[in-house]
C-alpha atoms as a PDB file:
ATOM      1  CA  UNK A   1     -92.834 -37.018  16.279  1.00  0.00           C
ATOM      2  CA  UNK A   2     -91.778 -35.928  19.375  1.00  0.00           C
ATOM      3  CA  UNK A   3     -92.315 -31.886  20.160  1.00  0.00           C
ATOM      4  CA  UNK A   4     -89.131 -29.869  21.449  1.00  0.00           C
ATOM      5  CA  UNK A   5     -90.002 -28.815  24.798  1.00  0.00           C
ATOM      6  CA  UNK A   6     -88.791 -24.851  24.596  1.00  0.00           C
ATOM      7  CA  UNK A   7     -91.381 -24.636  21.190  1.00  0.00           C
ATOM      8  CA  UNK A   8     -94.497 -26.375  22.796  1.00  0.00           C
ATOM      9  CA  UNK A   9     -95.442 -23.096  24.711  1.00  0.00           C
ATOM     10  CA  UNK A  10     -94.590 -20.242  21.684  1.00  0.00           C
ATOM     11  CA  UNK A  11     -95.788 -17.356  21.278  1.00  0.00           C
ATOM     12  CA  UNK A  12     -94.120 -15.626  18.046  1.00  0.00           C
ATOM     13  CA  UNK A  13     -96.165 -12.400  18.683  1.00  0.00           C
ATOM     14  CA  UNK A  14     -94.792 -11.856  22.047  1.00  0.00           C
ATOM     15  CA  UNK A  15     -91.477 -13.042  21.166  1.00  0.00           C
ATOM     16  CA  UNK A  16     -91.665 -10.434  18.265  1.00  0.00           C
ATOM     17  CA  UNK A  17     -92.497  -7.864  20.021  1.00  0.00           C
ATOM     18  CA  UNK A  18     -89.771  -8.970  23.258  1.00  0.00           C
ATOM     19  CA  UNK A  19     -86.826  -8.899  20.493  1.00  0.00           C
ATOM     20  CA  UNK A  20     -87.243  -5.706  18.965  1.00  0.00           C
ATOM     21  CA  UNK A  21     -87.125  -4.177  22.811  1.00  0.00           C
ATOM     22  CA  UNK A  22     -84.232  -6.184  23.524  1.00  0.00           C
ATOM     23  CA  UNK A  23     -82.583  -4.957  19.958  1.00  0.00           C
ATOM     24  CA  UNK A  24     -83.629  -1.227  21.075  1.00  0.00           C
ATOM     25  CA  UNK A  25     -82.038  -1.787  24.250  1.00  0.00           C
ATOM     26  CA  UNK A  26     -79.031  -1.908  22.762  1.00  0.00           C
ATOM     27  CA  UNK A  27     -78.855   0.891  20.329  1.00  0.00           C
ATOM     28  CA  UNK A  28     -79.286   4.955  21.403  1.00  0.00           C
ATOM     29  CA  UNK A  29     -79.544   6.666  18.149  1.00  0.00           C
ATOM     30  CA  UNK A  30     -82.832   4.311  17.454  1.00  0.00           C
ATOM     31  CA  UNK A  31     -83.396   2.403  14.128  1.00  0.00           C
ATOM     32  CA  UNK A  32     -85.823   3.025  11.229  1.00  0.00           C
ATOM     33  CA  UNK A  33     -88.376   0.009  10.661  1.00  0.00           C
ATOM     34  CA  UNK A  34     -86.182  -1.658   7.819  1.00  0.00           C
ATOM     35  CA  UNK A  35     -83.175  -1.389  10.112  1.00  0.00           C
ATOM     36  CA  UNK A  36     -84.809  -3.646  13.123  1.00  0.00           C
ATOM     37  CA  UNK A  37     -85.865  -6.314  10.625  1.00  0.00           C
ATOM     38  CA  UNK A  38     -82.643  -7.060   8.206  1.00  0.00           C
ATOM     39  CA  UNK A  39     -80.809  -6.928  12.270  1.00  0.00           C
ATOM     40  CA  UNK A  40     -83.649  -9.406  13.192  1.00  0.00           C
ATOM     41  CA  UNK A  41     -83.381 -11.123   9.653  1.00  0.00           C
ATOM     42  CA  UNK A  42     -87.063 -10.834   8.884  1.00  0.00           C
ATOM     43  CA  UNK A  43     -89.310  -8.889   6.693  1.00  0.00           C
ATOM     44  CA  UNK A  44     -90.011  -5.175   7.488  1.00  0.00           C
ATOM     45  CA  UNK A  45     -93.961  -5.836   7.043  1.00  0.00           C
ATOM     46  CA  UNK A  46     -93.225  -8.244  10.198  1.00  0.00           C
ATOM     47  CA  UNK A  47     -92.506  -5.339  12.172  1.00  0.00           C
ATOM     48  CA  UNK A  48     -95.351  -2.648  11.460  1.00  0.00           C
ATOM     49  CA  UNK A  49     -98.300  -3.684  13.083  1.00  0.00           C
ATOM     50  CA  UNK A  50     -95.747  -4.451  16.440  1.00  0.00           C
ATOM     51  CA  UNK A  51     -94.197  -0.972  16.533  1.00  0.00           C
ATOM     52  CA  UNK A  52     -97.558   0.305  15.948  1.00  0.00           C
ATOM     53  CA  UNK A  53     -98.563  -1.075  19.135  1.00  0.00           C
ATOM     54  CA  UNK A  54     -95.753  -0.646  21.170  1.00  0.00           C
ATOM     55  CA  UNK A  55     -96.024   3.060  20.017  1.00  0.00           C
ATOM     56  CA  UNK A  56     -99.289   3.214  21.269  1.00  0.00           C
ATOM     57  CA  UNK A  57     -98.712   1.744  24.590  1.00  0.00           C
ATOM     58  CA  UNK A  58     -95.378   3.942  25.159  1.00  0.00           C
ATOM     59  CA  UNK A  59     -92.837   1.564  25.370  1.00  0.00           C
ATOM     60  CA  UNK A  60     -91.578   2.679  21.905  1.00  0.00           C
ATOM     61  CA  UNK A  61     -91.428   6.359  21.018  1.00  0.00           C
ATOM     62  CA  UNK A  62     -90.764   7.783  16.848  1.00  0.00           C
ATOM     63  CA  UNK A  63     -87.800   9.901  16.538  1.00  0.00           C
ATOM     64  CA  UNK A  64     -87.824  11.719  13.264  1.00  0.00           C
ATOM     65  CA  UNK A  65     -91.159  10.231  12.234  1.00  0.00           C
ATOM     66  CA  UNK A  66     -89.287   7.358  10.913  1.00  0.00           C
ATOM     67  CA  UNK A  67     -86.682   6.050  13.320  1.00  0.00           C
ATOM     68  CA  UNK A  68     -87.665   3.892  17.083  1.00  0.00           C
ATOM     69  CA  UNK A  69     -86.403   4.466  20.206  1.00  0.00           C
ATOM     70  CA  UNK A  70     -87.094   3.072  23.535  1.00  0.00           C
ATOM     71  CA  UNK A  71     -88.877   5.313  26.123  1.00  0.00           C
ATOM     72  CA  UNK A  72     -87.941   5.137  29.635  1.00  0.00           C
ATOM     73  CA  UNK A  73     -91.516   2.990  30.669  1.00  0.00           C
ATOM     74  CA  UNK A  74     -89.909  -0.600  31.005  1.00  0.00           C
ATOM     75  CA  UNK A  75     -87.371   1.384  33.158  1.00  0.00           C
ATOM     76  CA  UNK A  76     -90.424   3.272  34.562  1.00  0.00           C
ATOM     77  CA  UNK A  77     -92.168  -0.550  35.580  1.00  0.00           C
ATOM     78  CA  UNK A  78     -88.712  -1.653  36.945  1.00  0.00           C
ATOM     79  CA  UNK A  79     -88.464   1.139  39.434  1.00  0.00           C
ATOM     80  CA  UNK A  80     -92.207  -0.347  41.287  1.00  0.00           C
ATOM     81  CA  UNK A  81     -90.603  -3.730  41.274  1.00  0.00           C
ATOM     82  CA  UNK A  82     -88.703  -5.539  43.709  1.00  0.00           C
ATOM     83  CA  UNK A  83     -85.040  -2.957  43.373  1.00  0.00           C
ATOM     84  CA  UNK A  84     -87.325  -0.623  44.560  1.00  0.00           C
ATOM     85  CA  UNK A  85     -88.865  -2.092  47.407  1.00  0.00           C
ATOM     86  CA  UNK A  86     -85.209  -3.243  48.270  1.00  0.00           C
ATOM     87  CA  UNK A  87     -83.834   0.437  47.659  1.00  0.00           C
ATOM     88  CA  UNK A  88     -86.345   1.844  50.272  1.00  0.00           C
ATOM     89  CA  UNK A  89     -85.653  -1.417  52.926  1.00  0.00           C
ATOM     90  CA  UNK A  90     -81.918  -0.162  52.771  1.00  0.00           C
ATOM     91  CA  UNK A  91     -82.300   3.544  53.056  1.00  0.00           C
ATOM     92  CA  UNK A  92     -84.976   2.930  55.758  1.00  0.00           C
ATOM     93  CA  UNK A  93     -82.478   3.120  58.660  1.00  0.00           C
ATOM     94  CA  UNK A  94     -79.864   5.581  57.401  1.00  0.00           C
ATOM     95  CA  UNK A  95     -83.088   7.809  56.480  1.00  0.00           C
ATOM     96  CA  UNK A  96     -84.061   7.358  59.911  1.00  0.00           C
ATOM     97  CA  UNK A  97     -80.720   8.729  61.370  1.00  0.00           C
ATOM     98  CA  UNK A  98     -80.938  11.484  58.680  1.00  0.00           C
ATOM     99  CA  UNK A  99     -83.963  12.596  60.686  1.00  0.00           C
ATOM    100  CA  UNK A 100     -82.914  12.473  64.079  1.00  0.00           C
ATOM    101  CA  UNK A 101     -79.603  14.110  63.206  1.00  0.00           C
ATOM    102  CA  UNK A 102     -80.894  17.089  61.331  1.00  0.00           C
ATOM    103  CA  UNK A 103     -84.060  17.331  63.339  1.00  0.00           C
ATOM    104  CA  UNK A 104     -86.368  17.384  59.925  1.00  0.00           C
ATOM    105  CA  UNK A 105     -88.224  15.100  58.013  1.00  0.00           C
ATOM    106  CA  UNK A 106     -86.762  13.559  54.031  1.00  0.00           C
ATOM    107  CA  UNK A 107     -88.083  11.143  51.823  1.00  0.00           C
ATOM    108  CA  UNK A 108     -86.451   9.220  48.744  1.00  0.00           C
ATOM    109  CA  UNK A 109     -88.349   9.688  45.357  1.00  0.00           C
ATOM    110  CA  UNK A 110     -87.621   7.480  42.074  1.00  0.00           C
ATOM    111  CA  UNK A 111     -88.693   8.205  38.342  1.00  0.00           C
ATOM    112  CA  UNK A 112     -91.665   5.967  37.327  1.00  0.00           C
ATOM    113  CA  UNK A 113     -93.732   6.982  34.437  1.00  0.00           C
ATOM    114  CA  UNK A 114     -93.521  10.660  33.989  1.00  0.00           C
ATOM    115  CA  UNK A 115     -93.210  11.543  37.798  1.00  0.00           C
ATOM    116  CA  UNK A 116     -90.910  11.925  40.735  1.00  0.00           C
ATOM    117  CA  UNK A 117     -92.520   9.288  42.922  1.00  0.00           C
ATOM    118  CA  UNK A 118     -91.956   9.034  46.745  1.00  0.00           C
ATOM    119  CA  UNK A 119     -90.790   5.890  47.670  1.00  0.00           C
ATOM    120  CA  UNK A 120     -90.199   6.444  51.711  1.00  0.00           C
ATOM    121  CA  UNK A 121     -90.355   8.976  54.011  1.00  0.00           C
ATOM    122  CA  UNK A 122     -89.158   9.642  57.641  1.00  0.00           C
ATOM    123  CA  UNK A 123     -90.985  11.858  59.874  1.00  0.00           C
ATOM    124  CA  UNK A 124     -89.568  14.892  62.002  1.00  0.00           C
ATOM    125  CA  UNK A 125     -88.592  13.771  65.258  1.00  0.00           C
ATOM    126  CA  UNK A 126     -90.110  16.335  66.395  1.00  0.00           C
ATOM    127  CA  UNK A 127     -93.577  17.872  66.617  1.00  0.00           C
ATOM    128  CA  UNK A 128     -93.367  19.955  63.861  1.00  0.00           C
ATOM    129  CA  UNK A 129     -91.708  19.547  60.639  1.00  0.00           C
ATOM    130  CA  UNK A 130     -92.868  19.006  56.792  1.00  0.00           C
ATOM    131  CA  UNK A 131     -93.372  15.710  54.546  1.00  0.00           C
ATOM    132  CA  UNK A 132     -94.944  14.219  51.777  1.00  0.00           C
ATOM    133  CA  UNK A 133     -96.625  10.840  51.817  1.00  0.00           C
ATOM    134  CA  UNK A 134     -95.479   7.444  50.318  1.00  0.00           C
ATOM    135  CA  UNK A 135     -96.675   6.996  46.878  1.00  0.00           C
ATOM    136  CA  UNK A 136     -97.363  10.873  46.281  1.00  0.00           C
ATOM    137  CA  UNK A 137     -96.148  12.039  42.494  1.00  0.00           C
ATOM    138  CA  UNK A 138     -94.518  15.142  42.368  1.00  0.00           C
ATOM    139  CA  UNK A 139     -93.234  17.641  39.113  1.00  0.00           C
ATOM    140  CA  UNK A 140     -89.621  16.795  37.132  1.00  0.00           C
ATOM    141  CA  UNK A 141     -89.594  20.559  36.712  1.00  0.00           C
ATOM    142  CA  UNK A 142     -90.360  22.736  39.965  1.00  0.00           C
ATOM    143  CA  UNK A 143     -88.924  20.110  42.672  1.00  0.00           C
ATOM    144  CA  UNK A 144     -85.230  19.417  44.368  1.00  0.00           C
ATOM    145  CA  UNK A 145     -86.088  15.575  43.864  1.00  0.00           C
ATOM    146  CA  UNK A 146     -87.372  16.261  40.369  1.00  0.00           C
ATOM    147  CA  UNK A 147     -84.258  18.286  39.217  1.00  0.00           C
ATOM    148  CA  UNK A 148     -81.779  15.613  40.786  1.00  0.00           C
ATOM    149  CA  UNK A 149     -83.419  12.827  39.008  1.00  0.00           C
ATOM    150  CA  UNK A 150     -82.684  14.696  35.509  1.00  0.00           C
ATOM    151  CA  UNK A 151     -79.462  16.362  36.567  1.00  0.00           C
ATOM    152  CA  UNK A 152     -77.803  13.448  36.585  1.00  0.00           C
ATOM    153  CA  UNK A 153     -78.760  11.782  33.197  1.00  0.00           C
ATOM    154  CA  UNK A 154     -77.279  11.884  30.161  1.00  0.00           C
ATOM    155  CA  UNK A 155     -79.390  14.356  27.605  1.00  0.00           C
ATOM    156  CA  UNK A 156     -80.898  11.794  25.557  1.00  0.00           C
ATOM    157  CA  UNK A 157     -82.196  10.324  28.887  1.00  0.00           C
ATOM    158  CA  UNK A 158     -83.331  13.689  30.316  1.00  0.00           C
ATOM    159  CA  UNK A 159     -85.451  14.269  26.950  1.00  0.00           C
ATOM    160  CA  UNK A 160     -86.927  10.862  27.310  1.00  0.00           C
ATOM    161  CA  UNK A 161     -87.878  11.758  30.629  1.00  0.00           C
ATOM    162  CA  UNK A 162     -89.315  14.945  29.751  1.00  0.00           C
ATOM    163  CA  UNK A 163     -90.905  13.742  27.032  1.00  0.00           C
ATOM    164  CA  UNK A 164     -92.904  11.244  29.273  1.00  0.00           C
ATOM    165  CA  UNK A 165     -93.810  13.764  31.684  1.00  0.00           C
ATOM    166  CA  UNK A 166     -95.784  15.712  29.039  1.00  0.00           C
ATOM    167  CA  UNK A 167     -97.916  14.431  26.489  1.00  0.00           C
ATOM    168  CA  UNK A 168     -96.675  17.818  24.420  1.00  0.00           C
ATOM    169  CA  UNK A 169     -93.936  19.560  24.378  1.00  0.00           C
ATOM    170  CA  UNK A 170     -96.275  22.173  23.881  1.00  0.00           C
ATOM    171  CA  UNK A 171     -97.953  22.042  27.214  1.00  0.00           C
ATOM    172  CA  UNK A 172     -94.271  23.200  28.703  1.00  0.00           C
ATOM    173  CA  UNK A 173     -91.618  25.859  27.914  1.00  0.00           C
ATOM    174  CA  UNK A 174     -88.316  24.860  29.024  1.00  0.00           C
ATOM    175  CA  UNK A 175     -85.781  27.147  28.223  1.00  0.00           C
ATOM    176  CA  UNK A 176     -81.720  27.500  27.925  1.00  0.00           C
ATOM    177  CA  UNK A 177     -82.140  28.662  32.123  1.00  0.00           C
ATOM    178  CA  UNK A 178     -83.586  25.636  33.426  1.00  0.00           C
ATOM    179  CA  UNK A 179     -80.980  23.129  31.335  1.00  0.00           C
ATOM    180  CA  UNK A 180     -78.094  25.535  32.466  1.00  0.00           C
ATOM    181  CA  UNK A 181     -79.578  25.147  36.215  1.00  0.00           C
ATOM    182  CA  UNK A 182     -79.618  20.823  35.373  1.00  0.00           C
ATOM    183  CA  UNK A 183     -75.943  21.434  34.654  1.00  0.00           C
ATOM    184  CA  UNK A 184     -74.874  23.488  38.121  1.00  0.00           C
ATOM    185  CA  UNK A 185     -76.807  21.049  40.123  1.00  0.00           C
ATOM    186  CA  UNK A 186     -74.784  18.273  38.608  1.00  0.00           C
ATOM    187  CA  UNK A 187     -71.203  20.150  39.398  1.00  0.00           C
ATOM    188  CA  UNK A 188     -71.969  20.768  42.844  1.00  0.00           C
ATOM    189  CA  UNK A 189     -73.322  17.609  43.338  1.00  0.00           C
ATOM    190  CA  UNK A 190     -77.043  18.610  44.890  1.00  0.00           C
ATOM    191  CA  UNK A 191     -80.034  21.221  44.588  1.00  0.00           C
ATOM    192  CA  UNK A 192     -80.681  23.805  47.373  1.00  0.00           C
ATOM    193  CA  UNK A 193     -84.007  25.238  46.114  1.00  0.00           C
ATOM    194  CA  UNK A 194     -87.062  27.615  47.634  1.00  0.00           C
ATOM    195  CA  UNK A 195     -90.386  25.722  47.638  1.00  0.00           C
ATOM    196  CA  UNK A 196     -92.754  26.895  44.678  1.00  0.00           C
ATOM    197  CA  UNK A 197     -95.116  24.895  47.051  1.00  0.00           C
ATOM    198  CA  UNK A 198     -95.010  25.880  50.411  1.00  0.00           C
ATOM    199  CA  UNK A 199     -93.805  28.981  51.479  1.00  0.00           C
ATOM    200  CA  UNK A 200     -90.671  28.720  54.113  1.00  0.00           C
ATOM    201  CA  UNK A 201     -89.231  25.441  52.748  1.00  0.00           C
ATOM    202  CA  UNK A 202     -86.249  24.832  50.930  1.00  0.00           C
ATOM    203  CA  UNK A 203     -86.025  21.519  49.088  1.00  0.00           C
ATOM    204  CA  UNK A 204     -82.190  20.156  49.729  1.00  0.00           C
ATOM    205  CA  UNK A 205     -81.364  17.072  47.363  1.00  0.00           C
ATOM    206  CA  UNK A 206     -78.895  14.819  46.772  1.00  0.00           C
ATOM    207  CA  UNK A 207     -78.639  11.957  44.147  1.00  0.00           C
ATOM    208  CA  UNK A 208     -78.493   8.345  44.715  1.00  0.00           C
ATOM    209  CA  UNK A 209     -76.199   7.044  42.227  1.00  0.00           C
ATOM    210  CA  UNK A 210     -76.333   3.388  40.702  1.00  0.00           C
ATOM    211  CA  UNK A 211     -73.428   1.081  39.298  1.00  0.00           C
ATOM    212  CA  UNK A 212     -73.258   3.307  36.338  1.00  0.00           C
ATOM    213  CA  UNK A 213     -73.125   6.536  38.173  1.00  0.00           C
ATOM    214  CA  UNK A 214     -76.808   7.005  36.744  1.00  0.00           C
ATOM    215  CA  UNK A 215     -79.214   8.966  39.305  1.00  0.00           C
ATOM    216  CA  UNK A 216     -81.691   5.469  40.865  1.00  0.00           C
ATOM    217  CA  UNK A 217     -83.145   8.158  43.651  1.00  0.00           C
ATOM    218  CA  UNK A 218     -82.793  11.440  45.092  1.00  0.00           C
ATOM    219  CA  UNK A 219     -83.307  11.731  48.702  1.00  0.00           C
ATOM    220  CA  UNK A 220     -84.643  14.895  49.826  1.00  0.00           C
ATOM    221  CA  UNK A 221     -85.425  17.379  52.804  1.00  0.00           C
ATOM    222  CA  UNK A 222     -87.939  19.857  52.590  1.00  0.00           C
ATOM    223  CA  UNK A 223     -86.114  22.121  55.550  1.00  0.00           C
ATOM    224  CA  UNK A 224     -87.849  24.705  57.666  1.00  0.00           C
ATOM    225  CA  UNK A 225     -85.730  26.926  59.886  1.00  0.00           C
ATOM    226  CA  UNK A 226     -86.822  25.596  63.625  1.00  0.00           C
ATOM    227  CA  UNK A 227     -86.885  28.665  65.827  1.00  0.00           C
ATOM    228  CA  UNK A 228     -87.385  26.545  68.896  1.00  0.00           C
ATOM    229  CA  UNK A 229     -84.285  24.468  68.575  1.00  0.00           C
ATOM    230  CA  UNK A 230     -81.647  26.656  68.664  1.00  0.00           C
ATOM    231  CA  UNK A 231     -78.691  23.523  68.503  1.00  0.00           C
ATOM    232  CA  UNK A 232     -80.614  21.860  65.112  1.00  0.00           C
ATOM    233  CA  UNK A 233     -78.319  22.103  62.105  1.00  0.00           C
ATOM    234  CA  UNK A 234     -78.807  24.804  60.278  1.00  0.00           C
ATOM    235  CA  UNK A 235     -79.220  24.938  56.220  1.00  0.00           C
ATOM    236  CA  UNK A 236     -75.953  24.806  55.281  1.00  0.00           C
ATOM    237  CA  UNK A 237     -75.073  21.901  57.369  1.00  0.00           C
ATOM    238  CA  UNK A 238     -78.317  19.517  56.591  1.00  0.00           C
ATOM    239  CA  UNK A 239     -77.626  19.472  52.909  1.00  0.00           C
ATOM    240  CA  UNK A 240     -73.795  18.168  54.156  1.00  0.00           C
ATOM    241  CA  UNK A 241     -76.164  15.273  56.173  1.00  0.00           C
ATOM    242  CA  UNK A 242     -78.286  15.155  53.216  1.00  0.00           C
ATOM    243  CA  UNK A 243     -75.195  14.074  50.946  1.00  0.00           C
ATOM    244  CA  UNK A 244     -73.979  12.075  52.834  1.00  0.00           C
ATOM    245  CA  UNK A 245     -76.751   9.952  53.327  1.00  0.00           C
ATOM    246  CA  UNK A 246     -77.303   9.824  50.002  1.00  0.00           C
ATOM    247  CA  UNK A 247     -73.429   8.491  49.171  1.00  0.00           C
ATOM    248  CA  UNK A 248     -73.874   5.961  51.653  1.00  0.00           C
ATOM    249  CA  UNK A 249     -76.706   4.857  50.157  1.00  0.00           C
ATOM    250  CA  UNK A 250     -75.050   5.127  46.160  1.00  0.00           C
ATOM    251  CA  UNK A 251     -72.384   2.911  48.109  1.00  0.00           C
ATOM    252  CA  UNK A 252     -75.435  -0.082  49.039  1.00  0.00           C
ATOM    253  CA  UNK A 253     -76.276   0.705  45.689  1.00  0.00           C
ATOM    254  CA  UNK A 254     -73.068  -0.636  43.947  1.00  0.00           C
ATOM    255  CA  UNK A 255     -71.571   3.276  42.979  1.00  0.00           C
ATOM    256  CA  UNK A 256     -68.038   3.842  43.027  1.00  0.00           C
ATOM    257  CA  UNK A 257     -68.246   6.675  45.380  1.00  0.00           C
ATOM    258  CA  UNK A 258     -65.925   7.862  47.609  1.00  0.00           C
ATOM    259  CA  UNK A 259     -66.586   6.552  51.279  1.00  0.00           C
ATOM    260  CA  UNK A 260     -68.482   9.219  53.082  1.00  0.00           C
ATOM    261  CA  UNK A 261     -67.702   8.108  56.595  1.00  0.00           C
END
């Protein structure tokens, strides 16, 4: 008897477990336990012991207590991959020009797990300026780059990523003020914020958009006034450079945009 070739490697746990993702991809409300299997024409008792797991290891989160939704970790996993590494390759050199043309450092930070995480960076030209290294996580809630990345999210979206920064709710109090601020950054288009960090800067951020108009990136400059350099731009015109950059970049990125040039 001879053995099909696409069933001599199965694996019916993983492929289990693969189709009720895929099946959750597709669906934003989330479905109760009996819902996934008659759509996946098997037995609910299939399915327990799977969502328990994928529960457990966060790609599935309970809405309700009875209903599944995706989180935003597969998205999270996707962001360290190769789009990534091609994101920062492409907004190397107009990052770069950012620099030299406002005379202060930026870097570009993506969601991933919880976190804004830097992605790239460009040094001041100069002697003196302000940056944060590669790799470094910062807060969703006290940061330009953080408030970008959920500013420009549908709400379900924003509560999934809120709800994978903290383990609790609990832990954070986020009231009708900081939603309301989500919603002016997203009609003007960037944030313009005072440190909570570092006394003297001003975060200015602008989103990268995607195909979907989705935030991928914000791309940030932590500004300090430069008394020394009289002819640098000053506040008002870097977050101008700052978006602009950033719709060039949307543009590389397959946004509809309009052409910043």
């Amino acid at each position: 008897m001879e053995t099909d070739e696409s069933d001599r490697y199965r694996a019916p746990a993983l492929d289990k477990g693969l189709d009720i993702l895929e099946l959750l991809a597709g669906v934003d409300s989330g479905l109760t336990q009996a819902e996934i299997a008659k759509r996946l024409d098997r037995s609910p008792n299939e399915f327990y012991r799977m969502l328990d797991r994928l529960v457990r290891r966060g790609y599935v989160t309970r809405l309700d207590g009875d209903r599944y939704s995706l989180t935003l970790k597969l998205f999270g996993l996707a962001q360290l991959h190769a789009p990534v590494r091609r994101l920062a390759s492409y907004a190397t050199p107009l990052m770069r020009d950012l620099a030299q043309r406002t005379r202060q450092a930026n870097h570009l930070a993506v969601f991933d797990r919880g976190a804004a995480v830097v992605i790239a960076q460009q040094e001041a030209p100069d002697y003196w300026g302000f940056s944060i290294r590669v790799g470094a996580h910062i807060s969703l809630f006290n940061t330009g780059s953080g408030h970008v990345l959920l500013a420009f999210r549908s709400e379900e979206e924003r509560e999934m990523m809120i709800s994978e920064h903290v383990r609790s709710r609990a832990d954070i109090e986020l009231g009708a003020e900081f939603y309301d601020r989500l919603d002016q950054i997203r009609e003007r288009g960037y944030e313009m914020m005072a440190s909570v960090q570092t006394s003297g800067v001003y975060n200015l951020s602008a989103p990268v958009l995607g195909p979907d108009r989705r935030c991928i990136a914000a791309l940030t400059c932590p500004f300090i006034a430069l008394v020394n350099a009289p002819s640098a731009p000053d506040i008002s015109q870097t977050i101008l450079l700052v978006q602009k950059t950033a719709a060039q970049l949307s543009l590389l990125a397959g946004a509809d945009v309009a052409n910043p040039a």
